[in-house]
Structures are given as C-alpha cells and as structure tokens.
PDB file of N, CA and C in Angstrom:
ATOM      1  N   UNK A   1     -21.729  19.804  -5.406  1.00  0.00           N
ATOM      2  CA  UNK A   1     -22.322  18.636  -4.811  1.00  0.00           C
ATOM      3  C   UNK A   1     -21.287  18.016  -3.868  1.00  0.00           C
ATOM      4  N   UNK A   2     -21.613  17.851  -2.797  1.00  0.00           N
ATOM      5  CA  UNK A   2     -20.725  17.120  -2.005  1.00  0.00           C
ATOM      6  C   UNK A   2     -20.416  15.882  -1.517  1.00  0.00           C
ATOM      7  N   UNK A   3     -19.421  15.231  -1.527  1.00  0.00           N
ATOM      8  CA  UNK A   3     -18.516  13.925  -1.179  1.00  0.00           C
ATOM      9  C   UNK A   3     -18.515  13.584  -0.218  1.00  0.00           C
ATOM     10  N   UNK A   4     -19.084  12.561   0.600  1.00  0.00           N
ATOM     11  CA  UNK A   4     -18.199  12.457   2.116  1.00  0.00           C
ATOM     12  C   UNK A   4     -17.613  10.853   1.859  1.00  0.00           C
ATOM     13  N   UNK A   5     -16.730  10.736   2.556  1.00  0.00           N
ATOM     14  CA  UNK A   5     -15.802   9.762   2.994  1.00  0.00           C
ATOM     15  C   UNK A   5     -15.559   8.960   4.171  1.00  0.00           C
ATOM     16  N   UNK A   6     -16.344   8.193   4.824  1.00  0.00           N
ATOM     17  CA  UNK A   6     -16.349   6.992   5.946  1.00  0.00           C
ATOM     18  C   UNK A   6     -15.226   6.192   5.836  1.00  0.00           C
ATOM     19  N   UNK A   7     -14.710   6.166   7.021  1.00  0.00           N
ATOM     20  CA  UNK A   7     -13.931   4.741   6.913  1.00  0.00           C
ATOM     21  C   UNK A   7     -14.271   4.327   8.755  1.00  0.00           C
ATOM     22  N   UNK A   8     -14.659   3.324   8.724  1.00  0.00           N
ATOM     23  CA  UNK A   8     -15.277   2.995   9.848  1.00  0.00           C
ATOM     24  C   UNK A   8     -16.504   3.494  10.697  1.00  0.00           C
ATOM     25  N   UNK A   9     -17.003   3.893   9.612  1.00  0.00           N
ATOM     26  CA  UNK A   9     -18.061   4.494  10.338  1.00  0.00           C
ATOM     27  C   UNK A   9     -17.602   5.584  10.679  1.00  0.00           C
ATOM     28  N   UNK A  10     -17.067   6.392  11.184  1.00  0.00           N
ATOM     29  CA  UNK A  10     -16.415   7.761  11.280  1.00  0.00           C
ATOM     30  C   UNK A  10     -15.960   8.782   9.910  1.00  0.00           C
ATOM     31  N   UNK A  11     -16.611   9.825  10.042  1.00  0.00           N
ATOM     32  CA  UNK A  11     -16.457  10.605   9.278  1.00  0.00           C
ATOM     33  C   UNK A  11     -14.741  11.032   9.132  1.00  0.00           C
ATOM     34  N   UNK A  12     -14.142  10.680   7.448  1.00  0.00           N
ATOM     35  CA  UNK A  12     -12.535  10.956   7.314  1.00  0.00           C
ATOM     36  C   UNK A  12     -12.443  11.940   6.233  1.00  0.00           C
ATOM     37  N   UNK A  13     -12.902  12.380   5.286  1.00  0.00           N
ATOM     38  CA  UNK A  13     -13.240  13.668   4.670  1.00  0.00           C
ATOM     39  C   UNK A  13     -14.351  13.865   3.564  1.00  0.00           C
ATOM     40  N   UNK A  14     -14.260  15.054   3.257  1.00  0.00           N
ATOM     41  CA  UNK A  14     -15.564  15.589   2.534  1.00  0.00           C
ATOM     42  C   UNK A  14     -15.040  16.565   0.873  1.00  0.00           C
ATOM     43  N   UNK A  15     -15.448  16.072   0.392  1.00  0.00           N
ATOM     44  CA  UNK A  15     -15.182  17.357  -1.518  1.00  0.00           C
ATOM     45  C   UNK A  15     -16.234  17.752  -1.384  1.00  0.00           C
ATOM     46  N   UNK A  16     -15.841  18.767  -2.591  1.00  0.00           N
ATOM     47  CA  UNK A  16     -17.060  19.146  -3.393  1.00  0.00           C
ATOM     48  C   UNK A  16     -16.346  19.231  -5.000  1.00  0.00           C
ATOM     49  N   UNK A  17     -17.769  18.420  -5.627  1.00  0.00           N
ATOM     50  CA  UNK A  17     -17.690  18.608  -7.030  1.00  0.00           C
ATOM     51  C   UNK A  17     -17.527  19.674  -7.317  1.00  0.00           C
ATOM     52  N   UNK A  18     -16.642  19.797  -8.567  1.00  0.00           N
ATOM     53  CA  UNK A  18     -16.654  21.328  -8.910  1.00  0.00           C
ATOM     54  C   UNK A  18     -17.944  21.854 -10.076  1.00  0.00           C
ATOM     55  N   UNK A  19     -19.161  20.759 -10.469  1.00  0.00           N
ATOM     56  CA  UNK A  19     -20.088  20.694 -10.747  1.00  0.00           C
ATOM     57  C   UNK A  19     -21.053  19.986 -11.006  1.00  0.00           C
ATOM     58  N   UNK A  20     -21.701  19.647 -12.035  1.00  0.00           N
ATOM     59  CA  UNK A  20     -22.804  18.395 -12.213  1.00  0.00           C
ATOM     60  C   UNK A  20     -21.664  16.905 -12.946  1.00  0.00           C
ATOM     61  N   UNK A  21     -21.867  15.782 -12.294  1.00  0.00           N
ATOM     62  CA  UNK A  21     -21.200  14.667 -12.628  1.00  0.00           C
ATOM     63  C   UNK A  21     -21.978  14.010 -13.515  1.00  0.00           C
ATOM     64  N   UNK A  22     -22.062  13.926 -14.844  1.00  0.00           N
ATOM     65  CA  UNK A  22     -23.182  13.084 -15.190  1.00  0.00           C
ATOM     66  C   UNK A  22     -23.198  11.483 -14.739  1.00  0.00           C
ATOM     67  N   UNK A  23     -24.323  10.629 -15.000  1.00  0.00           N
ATOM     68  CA  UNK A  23     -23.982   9.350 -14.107  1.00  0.00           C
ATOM     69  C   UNK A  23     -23.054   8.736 -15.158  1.00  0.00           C
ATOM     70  N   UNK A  24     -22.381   7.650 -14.693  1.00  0.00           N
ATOM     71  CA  UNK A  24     -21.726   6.630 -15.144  1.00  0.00           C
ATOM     72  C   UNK A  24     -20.138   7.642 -15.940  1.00  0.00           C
ATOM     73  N   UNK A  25     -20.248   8.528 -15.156  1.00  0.00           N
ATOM     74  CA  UNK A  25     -18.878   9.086 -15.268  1.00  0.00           C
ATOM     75  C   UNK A  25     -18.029   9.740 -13.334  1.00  0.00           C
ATOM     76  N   UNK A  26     -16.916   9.865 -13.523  1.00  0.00           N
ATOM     77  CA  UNK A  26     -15.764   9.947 -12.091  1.00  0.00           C
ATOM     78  C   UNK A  26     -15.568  10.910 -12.083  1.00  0.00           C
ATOM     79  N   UNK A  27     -14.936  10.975 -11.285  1.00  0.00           N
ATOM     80  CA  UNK A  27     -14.103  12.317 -10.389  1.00  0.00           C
ATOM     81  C   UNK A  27     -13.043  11.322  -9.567  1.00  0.00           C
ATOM     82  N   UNK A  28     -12.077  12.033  -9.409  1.00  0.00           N
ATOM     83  CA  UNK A  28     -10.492  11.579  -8.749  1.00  0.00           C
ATOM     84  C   UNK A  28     -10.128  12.591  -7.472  1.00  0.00           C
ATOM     85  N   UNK A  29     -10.104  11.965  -6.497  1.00  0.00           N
ATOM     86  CA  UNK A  29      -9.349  12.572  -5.745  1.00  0.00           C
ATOM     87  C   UNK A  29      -8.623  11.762  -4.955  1.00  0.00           C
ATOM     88  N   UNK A  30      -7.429  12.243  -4.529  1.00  0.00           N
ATOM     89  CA  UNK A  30      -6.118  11.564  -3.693  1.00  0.00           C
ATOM     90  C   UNK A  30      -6.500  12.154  -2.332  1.00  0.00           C
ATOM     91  N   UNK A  31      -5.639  10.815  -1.484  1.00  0.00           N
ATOM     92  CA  UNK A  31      -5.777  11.493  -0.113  1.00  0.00           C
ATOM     93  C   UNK A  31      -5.134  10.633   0.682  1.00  0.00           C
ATOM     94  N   UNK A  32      -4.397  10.513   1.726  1.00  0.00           N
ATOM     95  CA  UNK A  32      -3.711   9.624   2.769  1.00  0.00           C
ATOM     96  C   UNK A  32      -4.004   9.439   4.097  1.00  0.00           C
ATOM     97  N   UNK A  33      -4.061   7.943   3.862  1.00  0.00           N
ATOM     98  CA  UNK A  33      -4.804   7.233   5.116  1.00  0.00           C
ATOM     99  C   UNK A  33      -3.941   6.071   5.424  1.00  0.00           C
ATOM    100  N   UNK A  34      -3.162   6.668   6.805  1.00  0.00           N
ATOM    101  CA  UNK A  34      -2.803   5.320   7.705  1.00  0.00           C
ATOM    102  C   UNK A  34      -2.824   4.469   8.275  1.00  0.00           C
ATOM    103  N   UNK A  35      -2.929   2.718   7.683  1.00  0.00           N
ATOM    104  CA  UNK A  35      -4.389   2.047   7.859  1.00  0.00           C
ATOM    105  C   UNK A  35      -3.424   1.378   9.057  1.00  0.00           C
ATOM    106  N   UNK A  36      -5.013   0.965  10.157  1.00  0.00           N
ATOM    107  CA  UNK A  36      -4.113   0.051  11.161  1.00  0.00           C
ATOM    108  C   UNK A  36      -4.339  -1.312  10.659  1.00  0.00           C
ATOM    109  N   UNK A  37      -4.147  -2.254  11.483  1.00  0.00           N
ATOM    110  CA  UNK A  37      -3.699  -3.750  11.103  1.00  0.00           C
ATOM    111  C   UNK A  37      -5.697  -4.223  11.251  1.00  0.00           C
ATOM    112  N   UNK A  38      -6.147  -4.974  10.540  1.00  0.00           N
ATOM    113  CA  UNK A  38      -7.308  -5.273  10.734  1.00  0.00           C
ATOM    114  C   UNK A  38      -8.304  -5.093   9.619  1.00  0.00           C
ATOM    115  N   UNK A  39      -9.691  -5.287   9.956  1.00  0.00           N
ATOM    116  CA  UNK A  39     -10.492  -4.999   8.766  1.00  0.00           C
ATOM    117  C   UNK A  39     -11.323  -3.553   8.876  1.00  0.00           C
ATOM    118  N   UNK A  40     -11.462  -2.864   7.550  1.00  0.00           N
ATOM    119  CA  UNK A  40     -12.063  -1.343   7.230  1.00  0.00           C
ATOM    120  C   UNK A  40     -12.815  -1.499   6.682  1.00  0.00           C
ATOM    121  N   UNK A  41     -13.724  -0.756   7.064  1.00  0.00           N
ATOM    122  CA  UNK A  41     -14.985  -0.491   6.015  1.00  0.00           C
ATOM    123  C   UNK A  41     -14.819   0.954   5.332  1.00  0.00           C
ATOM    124  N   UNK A  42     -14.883   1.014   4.001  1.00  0.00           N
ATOM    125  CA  UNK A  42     -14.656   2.355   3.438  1.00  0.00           C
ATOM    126  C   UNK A  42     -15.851   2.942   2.686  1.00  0.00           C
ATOM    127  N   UNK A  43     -16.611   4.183   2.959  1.00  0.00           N
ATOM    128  CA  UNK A  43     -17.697   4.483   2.028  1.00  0.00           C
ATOM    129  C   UNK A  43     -17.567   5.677   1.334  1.00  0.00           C
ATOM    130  N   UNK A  44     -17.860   5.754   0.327  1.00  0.00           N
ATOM    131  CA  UNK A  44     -17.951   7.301  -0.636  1.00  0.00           C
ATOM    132  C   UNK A  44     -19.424   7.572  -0.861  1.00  0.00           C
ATOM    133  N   UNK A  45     -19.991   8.343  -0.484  1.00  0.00           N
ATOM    134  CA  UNK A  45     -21.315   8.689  -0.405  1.00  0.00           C
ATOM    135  C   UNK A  45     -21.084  10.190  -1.642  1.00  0.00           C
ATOM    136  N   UNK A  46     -22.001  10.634  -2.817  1.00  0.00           N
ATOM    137  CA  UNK A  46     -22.424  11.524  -3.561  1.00  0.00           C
ATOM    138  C   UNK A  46     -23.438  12.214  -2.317  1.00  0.00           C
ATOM    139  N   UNK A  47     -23.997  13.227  -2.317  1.00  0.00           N
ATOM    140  CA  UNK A  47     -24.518  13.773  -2.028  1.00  0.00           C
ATOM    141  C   UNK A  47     -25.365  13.277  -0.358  1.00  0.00           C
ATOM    142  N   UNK A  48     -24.717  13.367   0.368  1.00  0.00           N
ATOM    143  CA  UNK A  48     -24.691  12.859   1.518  1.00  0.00           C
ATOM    144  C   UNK A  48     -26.226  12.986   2.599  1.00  0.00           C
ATOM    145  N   UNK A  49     -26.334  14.236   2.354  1.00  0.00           N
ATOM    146  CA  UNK A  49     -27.992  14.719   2.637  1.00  0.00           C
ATOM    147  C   UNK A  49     -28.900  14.347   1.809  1.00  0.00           C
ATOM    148  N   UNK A  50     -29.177  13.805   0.692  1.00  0.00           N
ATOM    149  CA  UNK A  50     -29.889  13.725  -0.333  1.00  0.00           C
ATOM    150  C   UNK A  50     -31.000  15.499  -0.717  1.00  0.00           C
ATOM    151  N   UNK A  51     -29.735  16.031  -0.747  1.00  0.00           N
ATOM    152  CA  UNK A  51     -29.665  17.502  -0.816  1.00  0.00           C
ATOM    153  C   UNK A  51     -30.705  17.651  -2.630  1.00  0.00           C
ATOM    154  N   UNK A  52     -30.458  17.008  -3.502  1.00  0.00           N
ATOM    155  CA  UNK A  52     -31.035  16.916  -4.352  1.00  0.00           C
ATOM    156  C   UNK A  52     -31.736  16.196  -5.040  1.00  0.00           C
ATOM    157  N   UNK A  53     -32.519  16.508  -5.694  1.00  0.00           N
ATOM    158  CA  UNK A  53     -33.610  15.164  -6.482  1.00  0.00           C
ATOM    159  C   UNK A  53     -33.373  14.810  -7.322  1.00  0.00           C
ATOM    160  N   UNK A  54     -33.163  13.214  -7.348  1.00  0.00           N
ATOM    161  CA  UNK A  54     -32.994  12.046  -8.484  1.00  0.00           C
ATOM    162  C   UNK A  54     -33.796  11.285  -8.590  1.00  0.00           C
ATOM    163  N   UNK A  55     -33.887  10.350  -9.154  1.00  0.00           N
ATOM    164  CA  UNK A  55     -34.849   9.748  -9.668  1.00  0.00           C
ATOM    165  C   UNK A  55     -34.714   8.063  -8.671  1.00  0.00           C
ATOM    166  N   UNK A  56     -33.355   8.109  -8.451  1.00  0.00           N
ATOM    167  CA  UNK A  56     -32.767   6.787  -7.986  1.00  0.00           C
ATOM    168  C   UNK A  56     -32.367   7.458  -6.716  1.00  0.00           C
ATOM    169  N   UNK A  57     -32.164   7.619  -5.376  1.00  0.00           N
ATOM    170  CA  UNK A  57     -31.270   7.813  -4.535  1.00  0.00           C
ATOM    171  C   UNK A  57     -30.953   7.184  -3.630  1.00  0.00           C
ATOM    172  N   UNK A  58     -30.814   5.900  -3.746  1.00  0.00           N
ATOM    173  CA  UNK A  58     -30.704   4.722  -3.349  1.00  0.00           C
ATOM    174  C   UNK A  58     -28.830   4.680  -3.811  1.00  0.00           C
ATOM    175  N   UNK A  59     -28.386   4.940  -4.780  1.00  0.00           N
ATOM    176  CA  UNK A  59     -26.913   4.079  -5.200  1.00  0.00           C
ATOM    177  C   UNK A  59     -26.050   5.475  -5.417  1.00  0.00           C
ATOM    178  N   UNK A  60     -26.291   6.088  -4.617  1.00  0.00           N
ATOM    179  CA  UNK A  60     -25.357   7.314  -4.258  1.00  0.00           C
ATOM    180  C   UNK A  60     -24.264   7.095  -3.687  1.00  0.00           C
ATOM    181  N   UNK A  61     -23.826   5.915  -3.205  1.00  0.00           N
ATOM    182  CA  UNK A  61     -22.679   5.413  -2.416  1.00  0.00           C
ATOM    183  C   UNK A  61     -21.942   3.821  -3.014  1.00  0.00           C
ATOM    184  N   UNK A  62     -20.828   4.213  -2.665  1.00  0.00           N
ATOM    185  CA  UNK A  62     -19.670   2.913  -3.037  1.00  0.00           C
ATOM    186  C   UNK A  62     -19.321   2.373  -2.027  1.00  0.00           C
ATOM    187  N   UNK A  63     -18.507   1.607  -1.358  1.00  0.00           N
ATOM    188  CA  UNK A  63     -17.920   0.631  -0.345  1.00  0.00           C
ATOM    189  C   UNK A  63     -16.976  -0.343  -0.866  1.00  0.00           C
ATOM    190  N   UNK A  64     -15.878   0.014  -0.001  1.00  0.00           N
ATOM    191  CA  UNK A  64     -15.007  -2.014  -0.072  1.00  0.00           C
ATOM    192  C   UNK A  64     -14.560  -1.928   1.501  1.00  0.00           C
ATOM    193  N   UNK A  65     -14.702  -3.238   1.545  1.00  0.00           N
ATOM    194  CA  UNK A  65     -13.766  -3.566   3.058  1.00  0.00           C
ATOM    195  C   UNK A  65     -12.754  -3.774   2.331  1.00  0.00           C
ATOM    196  N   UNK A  66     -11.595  -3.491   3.766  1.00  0.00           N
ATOM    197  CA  UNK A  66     -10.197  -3.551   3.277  1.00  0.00           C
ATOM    198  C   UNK A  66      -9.893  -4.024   4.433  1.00  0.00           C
ATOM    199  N   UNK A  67      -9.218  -5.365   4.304  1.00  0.00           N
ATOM    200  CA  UNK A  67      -8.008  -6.024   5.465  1.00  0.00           C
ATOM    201  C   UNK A  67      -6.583  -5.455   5.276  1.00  0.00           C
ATOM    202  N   UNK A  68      -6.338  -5.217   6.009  1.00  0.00           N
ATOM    203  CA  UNK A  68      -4.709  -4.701   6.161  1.00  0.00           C
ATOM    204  C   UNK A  68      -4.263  -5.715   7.123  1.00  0.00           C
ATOM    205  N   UNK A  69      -2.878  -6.243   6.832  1.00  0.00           N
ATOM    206  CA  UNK A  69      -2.184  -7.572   7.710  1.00  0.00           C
ATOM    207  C   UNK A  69      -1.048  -6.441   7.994  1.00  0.00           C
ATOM    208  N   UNK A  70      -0.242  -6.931   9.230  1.00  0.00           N
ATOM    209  CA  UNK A  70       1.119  -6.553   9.434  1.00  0.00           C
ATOM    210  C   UNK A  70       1.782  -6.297   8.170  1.00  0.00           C
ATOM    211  N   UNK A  71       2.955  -5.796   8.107  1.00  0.00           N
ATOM    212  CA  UNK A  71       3.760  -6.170   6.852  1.00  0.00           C
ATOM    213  C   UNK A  71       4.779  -7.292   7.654  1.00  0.00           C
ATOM    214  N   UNK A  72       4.844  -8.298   6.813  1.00  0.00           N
ATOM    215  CA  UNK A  72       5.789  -9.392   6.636  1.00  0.00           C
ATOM    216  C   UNK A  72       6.983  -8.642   6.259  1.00  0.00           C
ATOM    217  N   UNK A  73       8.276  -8.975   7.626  1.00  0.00           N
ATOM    218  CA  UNK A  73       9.438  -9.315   7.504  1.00  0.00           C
ATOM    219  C   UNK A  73      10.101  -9.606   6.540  1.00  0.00           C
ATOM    220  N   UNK A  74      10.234  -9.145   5.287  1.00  0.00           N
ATOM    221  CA  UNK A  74      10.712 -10.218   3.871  1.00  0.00           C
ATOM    222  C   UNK A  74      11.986 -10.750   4.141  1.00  0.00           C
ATOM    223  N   UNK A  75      13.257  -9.981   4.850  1.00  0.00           N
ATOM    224  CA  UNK A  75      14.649 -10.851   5.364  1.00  0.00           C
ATOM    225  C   UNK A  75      14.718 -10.274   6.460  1.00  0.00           C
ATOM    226  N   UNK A  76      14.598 -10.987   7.153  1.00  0.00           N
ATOM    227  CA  UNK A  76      14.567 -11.322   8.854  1.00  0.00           C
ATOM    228  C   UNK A  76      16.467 -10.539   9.278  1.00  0.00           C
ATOM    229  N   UNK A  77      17.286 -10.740   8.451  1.00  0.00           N
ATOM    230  CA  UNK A  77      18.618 -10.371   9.134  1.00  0.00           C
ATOM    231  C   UNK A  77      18.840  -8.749   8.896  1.00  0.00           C
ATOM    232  N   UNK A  78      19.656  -8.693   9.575  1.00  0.00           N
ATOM    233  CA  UNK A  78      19.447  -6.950   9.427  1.00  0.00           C
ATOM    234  C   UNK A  78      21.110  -6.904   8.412  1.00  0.00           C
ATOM    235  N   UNK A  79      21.029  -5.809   7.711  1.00  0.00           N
ATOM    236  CA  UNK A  79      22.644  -5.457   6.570  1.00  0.00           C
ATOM    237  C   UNK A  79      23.669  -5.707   7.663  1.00  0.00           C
ATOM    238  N   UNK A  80      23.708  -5.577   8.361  1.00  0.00           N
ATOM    239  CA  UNK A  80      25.495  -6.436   9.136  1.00  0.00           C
ATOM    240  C   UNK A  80      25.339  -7.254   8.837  1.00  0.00           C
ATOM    241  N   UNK A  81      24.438  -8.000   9.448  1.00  0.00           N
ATOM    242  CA  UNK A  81      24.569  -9.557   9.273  1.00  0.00           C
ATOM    243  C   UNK A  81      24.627  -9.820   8.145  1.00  0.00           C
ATOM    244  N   UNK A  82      23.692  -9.770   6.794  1.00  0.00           N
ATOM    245  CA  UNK A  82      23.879 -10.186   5.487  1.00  0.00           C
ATOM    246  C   UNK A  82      25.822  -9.900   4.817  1.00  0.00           C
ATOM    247  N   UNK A  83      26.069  -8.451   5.452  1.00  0.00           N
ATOM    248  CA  UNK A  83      27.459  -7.645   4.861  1.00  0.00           C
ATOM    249  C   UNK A  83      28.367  -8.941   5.472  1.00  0.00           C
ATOM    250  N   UNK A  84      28.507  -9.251   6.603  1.00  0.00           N
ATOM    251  CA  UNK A  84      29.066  -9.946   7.315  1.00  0.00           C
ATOM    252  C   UNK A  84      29.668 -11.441   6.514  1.00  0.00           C
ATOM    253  N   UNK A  85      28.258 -12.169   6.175  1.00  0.00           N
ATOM    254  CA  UNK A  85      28.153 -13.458   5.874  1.00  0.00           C
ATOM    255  C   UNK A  85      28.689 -13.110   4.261  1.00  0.00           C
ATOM    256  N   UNK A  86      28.302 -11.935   3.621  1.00  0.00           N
ATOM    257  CA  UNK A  86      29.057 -11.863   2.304  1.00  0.00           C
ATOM    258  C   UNK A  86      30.122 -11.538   2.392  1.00  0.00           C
ATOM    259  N   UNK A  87      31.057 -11.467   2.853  1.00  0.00           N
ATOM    260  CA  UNK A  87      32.506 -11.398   3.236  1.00  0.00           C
ATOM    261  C   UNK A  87      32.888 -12.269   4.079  1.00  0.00           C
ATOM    262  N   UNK A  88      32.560 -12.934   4.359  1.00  0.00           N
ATOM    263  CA  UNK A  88      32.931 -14.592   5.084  1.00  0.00           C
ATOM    264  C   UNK A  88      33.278 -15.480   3.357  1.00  0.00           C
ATOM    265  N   UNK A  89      32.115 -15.293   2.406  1.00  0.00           N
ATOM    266  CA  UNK A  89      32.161 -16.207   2.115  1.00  0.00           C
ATOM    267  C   UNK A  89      33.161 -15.713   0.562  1.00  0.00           C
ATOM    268  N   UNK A  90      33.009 -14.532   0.876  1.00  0.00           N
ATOM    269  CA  UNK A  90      34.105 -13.814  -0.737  1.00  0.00           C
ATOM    270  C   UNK A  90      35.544 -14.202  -0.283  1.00  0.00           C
ATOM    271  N   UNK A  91      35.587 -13.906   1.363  1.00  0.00           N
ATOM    272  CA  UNK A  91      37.175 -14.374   2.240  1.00  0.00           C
ATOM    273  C   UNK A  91      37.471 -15.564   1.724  1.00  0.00           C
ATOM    274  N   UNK A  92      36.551 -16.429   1.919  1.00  0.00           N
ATOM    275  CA  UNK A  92      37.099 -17.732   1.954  1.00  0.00           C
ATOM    276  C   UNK A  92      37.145 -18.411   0.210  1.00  0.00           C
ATOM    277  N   UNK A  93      36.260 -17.561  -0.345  1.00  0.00           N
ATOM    278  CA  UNK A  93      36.327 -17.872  -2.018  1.00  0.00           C
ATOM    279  C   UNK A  93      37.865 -17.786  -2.490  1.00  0.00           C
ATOM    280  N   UNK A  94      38.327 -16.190  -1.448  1.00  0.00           N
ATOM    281  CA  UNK A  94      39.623 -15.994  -2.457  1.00  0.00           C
ATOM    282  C   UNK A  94      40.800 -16.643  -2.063  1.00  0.00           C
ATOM    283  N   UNK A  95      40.680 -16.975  -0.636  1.00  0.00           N
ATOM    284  CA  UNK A  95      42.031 -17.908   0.062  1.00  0.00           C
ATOM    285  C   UNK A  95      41.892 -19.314  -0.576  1.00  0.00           C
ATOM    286  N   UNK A  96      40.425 -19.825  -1.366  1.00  0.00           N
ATOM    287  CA  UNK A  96      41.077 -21.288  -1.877  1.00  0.00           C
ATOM    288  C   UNK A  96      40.858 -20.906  -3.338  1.00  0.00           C
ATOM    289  N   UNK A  97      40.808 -20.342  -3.821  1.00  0.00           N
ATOM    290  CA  UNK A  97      41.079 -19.658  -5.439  1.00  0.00           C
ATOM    291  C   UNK A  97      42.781 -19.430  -5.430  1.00  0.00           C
ATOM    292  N   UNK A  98      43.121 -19.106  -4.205  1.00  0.00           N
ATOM    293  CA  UNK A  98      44.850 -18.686  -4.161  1.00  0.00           C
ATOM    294  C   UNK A  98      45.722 -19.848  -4.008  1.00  0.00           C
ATOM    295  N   UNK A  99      45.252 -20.498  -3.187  1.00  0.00           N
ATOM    296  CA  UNK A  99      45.881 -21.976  -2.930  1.00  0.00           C
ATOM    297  C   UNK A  99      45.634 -22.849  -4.134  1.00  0.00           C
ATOM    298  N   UNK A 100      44.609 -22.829  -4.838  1.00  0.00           N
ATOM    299  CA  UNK A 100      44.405 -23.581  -6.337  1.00  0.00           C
ATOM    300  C   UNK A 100      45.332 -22.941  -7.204  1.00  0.00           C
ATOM    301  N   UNK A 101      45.486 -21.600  -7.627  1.00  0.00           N
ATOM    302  CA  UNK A 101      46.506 -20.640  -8.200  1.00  0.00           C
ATOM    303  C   UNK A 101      48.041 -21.486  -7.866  1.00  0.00           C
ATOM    304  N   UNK A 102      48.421 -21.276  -6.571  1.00  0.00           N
ATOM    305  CA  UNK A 102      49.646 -21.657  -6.063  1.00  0.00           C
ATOM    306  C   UNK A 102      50.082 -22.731  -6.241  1.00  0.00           C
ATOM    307  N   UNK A 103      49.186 -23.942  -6.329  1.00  0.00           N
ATOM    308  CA  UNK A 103      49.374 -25.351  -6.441  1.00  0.00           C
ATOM    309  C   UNK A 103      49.660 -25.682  -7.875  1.00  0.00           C
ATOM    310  N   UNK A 104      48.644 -24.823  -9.021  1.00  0.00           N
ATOM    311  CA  UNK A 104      48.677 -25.305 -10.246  1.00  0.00           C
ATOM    312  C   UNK A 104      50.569 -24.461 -10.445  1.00  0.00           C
ATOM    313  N   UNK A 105      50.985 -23.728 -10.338  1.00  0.00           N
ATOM    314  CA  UNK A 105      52.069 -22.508 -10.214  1.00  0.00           C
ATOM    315  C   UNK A 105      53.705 -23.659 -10.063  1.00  0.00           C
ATOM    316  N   UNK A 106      52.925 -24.590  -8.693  1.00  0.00           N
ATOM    317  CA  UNK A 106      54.353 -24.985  -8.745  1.00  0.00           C
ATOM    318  C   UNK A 106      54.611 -26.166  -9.518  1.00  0.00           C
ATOM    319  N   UNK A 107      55.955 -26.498  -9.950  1.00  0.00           N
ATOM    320  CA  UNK A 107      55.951 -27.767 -10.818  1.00  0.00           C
ATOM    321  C   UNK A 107      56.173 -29.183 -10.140  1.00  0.00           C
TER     322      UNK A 107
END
C-alpha cells in the first residue's frame, strides 16, 4: 500500500507498506527535510489513489503546519571575543590577588 508525502503542496516522497496496516496502528519512517524560514504545510496520505476499498476513505491522510523562524543568534560574540574578555578579566583577577598577597607579606 502506498505512502505519499506533501509538503507544500508538492510531491516530497512516497513508501510502500510492507503490508496490511491494521487501523489505529503505525508505521515509522525517517527522512530529511531542509525546512526554509516560513510556514509548511505537511501531508501523509495512506493510499493515495484510493487504490482500495474501505469503508471510510475520507481519513486516509494526516497534516500539521509547521512554522520554521530563523535560528536566533544565542551569543552574538564570536570565541575571540568571549577568549579575549576571559583573559582580560583572569589578567586582572591575578595582578590584584598579587598585590593583596604582597601587601598582606610585608610587615
């Protein structure tokens, strides 16, 4: 029995069962899709022709829209800059950690 797969209205792929599904039971399949920025419509259609007779063939198909946003920036600075500013501030931790050392040192 065969699968097809919409995403936008455009045909993105097709299975085949490897036999009878009874209802209210799955099948799994993986597959990779590089979504652009915006909203999708996604459909899984069972038996796409209505190739066979059911009783119902009306709910042969699933759907979700899917929004995809940019991905958000989570830290805007790039590793120099972060490496940078953490050694500014370890520098300057240890030159007044030394001068506190030195001061308590003399009598």
């Amino acid at each position: 029995m065969p699968v097809a797969l919409t995403i936008d209205d455009k045909p993105f792929a097709e299975w085949k069962l490897p036999g009878f599904l009874p209802s209210n039971k799955i099948a799994v399949w993986s597959l990779t899709w590089t979504a652009a920025r915006g909203s999708h419509l996604i459909i899984a259609t069972v038996d796409p022709l209505n190739e066979i007779l059911e009783s119902k063939e009306a709910n042969n198909s699933a759907f979700i829209n899917l929004g995809v946003a940019e991905r958000e920036n989570v830290f805007p600075w790039s590793a120099l800059a972060v490496g940078l500013v953490f050694f500014v501030i370890a520098a300057a931790a240890a030159f007044f950690l030394r001068r506190l050392l030195l001061s308590r040192a003399r009598p």
